[in-house]
PDB file of N, CA and C in Angstrom:
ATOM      1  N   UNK A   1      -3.217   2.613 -12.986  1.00  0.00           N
ATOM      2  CA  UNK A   1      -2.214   2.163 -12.052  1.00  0.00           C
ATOM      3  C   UNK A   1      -1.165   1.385 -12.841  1.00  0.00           C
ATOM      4  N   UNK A   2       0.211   1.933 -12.707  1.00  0.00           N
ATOM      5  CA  UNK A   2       1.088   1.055 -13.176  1.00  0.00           C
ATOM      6  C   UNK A   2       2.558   0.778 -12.464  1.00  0.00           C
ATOM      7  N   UNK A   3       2.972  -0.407 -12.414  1.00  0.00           N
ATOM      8  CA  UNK A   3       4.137  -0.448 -11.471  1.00  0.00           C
ATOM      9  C   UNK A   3       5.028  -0.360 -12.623  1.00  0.00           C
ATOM     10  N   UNK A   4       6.349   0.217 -12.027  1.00  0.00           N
ATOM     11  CA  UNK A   4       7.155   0.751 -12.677  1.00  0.00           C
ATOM     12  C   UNK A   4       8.842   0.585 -12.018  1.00  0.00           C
ATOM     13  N   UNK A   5       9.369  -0.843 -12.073  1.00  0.00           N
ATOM     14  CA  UNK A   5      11.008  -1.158 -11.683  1.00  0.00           C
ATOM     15  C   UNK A   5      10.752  -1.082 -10.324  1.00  0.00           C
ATOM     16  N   UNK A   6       9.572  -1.730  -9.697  1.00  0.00           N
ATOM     17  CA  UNK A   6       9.341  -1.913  -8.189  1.00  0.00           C
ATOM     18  C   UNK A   6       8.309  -1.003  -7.842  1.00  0.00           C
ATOM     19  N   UNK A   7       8.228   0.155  -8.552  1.00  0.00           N
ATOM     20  CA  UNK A   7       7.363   0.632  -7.798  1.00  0.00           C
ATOM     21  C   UNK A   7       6.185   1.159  -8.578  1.00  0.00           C
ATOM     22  N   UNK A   8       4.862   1.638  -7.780  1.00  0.00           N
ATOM     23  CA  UNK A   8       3.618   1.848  -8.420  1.00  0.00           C
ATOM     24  C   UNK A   8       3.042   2.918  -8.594  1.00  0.00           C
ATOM     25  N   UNK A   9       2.803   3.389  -9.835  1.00  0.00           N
ATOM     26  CA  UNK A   9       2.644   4.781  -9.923  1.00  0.00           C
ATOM     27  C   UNK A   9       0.705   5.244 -10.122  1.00  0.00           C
ATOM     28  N   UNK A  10       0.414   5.964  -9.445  1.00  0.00           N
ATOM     29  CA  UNK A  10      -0.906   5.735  -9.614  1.00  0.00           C
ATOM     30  C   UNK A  10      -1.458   6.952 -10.136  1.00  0.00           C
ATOM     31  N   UNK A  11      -2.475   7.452 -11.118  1.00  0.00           N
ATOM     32  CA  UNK A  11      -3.247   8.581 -11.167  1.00  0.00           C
ATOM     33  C   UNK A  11      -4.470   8.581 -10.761  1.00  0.00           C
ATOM     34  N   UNK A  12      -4.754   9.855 -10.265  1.00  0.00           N
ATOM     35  CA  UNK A  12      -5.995   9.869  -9.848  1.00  0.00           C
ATOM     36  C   UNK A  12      -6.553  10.962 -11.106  1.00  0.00           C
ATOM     37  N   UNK A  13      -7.786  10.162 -11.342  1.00  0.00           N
ATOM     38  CA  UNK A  13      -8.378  11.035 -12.396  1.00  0.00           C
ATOM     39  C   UNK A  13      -9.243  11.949 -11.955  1.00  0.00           C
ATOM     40  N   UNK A  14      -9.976  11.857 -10.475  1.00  0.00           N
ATOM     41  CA  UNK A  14     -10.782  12.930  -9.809  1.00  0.00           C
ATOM     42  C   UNK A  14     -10.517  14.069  -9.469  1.00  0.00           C
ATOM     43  N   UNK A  15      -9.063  14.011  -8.938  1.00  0.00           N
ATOM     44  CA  UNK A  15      -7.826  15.261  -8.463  1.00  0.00           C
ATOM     45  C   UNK A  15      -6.805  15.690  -9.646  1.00  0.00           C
ATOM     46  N   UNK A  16      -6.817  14.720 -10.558  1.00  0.00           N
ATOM     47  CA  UNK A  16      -5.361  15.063 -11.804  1.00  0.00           C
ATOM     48  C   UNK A  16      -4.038  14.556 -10.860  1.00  0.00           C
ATOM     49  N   UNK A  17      -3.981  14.397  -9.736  1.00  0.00           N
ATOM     50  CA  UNK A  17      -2.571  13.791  -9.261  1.00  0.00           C
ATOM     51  C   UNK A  17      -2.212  12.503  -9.436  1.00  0.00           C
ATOM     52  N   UNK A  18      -1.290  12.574  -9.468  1.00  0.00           N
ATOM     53  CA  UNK A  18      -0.348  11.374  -9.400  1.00  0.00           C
ATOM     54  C   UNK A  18       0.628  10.919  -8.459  1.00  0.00           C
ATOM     55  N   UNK A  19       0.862   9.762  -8.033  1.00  0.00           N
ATOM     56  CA  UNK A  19       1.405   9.451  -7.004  1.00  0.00           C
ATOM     57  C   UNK A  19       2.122   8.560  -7.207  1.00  0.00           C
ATOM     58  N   UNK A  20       3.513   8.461  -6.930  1.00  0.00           N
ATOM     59  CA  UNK A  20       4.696   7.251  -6.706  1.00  0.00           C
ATOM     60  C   UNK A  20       4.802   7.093  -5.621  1.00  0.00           C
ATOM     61  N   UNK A  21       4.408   5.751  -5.552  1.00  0.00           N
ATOM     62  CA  UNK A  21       4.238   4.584  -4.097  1.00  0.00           C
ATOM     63  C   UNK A  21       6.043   4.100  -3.974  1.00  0.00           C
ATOM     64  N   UNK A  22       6.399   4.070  -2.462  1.00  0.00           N
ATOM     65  CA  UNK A  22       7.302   3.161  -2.443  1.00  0.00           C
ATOM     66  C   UNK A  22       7.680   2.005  -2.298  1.00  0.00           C
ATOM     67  N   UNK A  23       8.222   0.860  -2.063  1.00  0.00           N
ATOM     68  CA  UNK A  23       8.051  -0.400  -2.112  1.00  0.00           C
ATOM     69  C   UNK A  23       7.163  -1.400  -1.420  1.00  0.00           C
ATOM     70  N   UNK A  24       7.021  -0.488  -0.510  1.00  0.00           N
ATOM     71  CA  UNK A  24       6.062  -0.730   0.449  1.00  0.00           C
ATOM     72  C   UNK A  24       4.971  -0.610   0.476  1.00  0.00           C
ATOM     73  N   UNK A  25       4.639   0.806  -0.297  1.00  0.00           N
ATOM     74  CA  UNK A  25       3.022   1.072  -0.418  1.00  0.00           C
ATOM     75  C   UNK A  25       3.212   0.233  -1.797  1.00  0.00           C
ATOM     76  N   UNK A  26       3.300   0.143  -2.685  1.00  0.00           N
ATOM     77  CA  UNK A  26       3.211  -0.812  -3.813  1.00  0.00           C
ATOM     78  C   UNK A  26       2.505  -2.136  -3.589  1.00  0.00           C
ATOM     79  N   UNK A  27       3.744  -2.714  -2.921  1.00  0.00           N
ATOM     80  CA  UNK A  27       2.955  -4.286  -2.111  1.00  0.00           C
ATOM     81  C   UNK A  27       2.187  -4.036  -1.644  1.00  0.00           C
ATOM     82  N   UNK A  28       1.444  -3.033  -0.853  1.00  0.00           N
ATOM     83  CA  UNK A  28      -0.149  -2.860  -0.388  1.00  0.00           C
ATOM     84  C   UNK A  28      -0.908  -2.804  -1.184  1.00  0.00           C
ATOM     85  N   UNK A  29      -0.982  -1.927  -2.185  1.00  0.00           N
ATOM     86  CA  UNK A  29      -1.674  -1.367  -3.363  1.00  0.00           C
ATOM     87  C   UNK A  29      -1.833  -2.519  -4.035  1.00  0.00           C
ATOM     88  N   UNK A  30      -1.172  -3.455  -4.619  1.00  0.00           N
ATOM     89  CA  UNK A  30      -1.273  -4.413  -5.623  1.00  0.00           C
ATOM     90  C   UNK A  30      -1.794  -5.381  -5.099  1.00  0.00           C
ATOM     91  N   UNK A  31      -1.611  -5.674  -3.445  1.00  0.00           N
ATOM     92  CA  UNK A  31      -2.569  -6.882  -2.996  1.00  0.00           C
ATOM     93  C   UNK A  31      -3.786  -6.685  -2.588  1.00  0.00           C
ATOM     94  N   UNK A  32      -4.015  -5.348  -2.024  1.00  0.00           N
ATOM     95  CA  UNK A  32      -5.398  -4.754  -2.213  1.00  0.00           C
ATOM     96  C   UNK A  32      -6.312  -4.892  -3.511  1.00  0.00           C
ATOM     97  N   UNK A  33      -5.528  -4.527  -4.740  1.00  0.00           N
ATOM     98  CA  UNK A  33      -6.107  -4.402  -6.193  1.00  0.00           C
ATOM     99  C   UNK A  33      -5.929  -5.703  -6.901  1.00  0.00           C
ATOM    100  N   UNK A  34      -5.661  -6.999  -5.694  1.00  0.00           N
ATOM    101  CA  UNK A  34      -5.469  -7.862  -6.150  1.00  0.00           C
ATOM    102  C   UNK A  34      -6.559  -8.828  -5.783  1.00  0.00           C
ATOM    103  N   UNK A  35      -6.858  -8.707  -4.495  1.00  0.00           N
ATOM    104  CA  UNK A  35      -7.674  -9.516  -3.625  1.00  0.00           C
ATOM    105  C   UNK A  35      -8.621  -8.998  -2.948  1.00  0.00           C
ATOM    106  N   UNK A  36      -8.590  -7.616  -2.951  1.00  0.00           N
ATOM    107  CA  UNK A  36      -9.643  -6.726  -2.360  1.00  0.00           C
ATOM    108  C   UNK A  36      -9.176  -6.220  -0.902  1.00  0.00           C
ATOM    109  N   UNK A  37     -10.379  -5.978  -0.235  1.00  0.00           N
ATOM    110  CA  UNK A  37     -10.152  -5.098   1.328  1.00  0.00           C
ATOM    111  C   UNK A  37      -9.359  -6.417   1.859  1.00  0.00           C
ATOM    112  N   UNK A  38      -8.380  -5.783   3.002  1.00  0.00           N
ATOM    113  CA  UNK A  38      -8.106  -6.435   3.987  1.00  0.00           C
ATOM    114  C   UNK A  38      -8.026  -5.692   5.149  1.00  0.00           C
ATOM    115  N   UNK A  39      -7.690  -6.982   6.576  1.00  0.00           N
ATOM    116  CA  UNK A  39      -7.352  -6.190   7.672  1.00  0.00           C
ATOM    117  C   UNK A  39      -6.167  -5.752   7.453  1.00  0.00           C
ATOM    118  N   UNK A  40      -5.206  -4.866   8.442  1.00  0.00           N
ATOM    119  CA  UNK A  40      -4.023  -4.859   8.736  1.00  0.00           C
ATOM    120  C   UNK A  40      -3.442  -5.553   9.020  1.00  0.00           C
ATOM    121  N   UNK A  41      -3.672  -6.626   9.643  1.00  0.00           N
ATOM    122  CA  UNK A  41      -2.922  -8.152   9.854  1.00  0.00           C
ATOM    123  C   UNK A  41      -3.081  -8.663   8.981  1.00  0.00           C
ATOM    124  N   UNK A  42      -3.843  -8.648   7.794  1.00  0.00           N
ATOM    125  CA  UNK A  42      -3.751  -9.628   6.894  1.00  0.00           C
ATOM    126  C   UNK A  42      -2.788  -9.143   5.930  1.00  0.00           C
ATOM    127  N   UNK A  43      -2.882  -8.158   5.525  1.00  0.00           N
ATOM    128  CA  UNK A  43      -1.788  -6.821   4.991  1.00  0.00           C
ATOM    129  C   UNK A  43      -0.037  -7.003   5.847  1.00  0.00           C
ATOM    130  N   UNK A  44      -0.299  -7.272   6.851  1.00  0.00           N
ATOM    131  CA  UNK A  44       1.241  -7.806   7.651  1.00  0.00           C
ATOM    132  C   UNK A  44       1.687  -8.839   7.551  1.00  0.00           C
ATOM    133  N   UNK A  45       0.617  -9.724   7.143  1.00  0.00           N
ATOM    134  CA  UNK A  45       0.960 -11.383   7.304  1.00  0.00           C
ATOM    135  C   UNK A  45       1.489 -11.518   5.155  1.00  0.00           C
ATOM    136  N   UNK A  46       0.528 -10.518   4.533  1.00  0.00           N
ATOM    137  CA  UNK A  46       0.898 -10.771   3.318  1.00  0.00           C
ATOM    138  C   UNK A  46       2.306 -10.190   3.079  1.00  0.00           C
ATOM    139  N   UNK A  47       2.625  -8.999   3.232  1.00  0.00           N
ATOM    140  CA  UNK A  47       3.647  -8.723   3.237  1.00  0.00           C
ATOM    141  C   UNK A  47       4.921  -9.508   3.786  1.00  0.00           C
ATOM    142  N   UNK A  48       4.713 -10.342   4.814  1.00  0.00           N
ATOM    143  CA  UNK A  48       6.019 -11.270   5.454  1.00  0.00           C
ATOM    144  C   UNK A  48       6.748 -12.108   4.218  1.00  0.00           C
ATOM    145  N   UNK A  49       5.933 -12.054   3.213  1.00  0.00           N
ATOM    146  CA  UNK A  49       6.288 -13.272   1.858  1.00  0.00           C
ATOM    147  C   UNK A  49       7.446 -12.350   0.957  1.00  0.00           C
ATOM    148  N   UNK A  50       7.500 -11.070   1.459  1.00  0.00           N
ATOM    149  CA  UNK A  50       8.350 -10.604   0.315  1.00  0.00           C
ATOM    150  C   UNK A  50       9.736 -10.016   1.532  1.00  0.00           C
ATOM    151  N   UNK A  51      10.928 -10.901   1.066  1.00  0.00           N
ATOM    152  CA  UNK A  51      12.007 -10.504   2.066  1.00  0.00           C
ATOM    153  C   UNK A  51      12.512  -9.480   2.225  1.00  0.00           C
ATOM    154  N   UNK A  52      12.703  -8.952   0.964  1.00  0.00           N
ATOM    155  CA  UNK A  52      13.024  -7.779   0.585  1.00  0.00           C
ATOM    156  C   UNK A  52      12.870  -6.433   1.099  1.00  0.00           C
ATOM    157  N   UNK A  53      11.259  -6.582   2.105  1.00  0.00           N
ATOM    158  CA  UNK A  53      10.755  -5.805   2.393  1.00  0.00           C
ATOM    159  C   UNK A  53      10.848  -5.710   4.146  1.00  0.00           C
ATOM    160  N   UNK A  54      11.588  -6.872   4.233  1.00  0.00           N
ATOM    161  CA  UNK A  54      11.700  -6.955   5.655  1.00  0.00           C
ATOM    162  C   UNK A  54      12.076  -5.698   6.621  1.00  0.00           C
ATOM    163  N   UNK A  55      13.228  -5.078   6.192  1.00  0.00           N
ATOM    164  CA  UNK A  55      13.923  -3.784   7.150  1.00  0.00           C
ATOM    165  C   UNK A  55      12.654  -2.769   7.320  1.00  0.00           C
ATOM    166  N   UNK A  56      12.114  -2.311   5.947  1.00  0.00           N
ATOM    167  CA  UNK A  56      10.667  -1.715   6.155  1.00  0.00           C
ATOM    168  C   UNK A  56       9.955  -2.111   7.197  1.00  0.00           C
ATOM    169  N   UNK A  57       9.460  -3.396   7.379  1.00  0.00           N
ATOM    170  CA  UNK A  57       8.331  -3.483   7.927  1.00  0.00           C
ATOM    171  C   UNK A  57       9.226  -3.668   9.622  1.00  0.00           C
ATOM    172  N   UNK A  58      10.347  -3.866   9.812  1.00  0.00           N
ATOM    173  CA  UNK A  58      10.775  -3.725  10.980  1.00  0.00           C
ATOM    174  C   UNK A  58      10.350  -2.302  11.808  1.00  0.00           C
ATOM    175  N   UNK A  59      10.747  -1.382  11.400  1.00  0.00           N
ATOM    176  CA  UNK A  59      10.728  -0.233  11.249  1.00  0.00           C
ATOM    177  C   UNK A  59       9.281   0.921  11.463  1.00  0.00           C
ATOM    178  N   UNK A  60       8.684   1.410  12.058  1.00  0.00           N
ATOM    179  CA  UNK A  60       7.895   1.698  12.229  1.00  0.00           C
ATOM    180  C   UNK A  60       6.700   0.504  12.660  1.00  0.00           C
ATOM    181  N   UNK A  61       5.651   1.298  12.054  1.00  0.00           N
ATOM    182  CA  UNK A  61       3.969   0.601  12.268  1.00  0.00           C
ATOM    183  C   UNK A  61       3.240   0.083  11.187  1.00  0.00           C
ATOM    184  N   UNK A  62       4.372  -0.289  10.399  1.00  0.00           N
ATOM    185  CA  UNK A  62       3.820  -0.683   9.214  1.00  0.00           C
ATOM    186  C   UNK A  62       3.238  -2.127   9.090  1.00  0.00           C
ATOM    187  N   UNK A  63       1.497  -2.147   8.401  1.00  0.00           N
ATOM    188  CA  UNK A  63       1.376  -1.542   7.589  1.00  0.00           C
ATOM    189  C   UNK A  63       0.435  -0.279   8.227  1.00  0.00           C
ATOM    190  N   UNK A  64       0.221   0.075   9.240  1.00  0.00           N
ATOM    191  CA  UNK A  64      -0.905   0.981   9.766  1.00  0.00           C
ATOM    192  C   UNK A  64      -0.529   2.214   9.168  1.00  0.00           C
ATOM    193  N   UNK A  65       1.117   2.722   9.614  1.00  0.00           N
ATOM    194  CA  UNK A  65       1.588   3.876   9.187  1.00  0.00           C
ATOM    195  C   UNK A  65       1.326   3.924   7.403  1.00  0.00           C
ATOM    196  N   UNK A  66       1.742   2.974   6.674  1.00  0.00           N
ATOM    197  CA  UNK A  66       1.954   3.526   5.078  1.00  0.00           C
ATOM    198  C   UNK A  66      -0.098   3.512   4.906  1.00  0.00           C
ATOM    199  N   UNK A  67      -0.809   2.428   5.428  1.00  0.00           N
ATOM    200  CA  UNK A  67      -2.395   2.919   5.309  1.00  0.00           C
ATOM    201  C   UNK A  67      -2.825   4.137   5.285  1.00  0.00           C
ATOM    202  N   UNK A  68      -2.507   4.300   6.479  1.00  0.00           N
ATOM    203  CA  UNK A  68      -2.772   6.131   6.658  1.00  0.00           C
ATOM    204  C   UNK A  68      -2.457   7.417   5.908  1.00  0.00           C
ATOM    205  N   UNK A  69      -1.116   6.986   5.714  1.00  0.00           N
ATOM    206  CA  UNK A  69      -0.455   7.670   4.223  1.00  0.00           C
ATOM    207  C   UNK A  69      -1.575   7.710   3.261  1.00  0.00           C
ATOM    208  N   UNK A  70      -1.482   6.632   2.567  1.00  0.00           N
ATOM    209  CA  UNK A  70      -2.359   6.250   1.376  1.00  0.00           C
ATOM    210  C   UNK A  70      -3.658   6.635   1.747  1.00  0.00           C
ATOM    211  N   UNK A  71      -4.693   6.464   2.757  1.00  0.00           N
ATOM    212  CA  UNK A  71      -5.901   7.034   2.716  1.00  0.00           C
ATOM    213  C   UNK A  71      -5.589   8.703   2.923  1.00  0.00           C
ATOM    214  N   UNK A  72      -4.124   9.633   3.470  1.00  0.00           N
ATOM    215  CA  UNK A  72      -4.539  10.431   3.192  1.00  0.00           C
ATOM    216  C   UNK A  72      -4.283  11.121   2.096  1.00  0.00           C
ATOM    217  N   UNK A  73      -3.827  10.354   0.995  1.00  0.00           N
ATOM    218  CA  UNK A  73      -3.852  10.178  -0.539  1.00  0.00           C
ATOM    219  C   UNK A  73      -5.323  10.160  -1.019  1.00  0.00           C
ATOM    220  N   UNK A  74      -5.735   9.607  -0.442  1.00  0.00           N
ATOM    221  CA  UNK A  74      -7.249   9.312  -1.339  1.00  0.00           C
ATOM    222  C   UNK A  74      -7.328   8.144  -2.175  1.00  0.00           C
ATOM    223  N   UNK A  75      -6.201   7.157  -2.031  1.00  0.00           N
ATOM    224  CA  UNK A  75      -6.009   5.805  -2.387  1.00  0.00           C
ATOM    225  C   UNK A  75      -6.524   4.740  -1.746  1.00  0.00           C
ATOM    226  N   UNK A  76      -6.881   4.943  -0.854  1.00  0.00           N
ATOM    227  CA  UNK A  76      -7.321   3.579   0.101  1.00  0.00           C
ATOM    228  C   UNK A  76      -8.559   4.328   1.228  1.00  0.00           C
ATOM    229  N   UNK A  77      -9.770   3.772   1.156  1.00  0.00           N
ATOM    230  CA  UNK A  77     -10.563   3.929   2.593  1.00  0.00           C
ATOM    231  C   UNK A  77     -10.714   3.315   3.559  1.00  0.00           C
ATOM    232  N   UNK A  78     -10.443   3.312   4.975  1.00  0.00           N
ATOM    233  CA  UNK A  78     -11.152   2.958   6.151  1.00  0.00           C
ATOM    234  C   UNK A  78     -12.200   2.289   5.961  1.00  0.00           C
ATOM    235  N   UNK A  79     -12.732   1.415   6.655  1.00  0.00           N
ATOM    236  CA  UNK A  79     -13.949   0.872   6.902  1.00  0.00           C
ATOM    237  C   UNK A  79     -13.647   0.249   8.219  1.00  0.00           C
ATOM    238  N   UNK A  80     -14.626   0.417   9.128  1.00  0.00           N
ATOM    239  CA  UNK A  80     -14.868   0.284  10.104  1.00  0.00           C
ATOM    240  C   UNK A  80     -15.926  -0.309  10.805  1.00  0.00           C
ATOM    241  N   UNK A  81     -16.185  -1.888  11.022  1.00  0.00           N
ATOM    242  CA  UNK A  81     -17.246  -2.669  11.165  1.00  0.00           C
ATOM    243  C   UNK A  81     -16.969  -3.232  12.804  1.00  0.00           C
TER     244      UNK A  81
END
């Protein structure tokens, strides 16, 4: 995994793909790989710290929508307790 001028580029070594995250999935990815699982609210509440990212997260269902993305990447799993 490497971020790259904002954004995070990831390989998967199981599939051979590779994936460029956008600013948005980035800040997920890195606070996930930073701090581990979270909820989606905690993932919303972390994200509020970066301004930058504000119009994004206006905007849709994010972070539920870019999650879903990414798990159907094969980057991120569900868990369900």
């Amino acid at each position: 995994m490497r971020v790259w001028e904002g954004q995070m580029v990831v390989f998967d070594p199981y599939s051979g793909d590779t994936h460029c995250l956008d600013r948005l999935g980035t800040a997920l990815m890195s606070r996930l790989a930073d701090q581990g699982p979270a909820t989606a609210e905690r993932l919303r509440m972390h994200l509020r710290d970066f301004p930058d990212l504000a119009a994004d997260l206006e905007a849709g269902d994010a972070p539920g929508s870019v999650l879903e993305e990414l798990e159907k990447l094969g980057l991120v799993e569900r868990v369900d307790r």
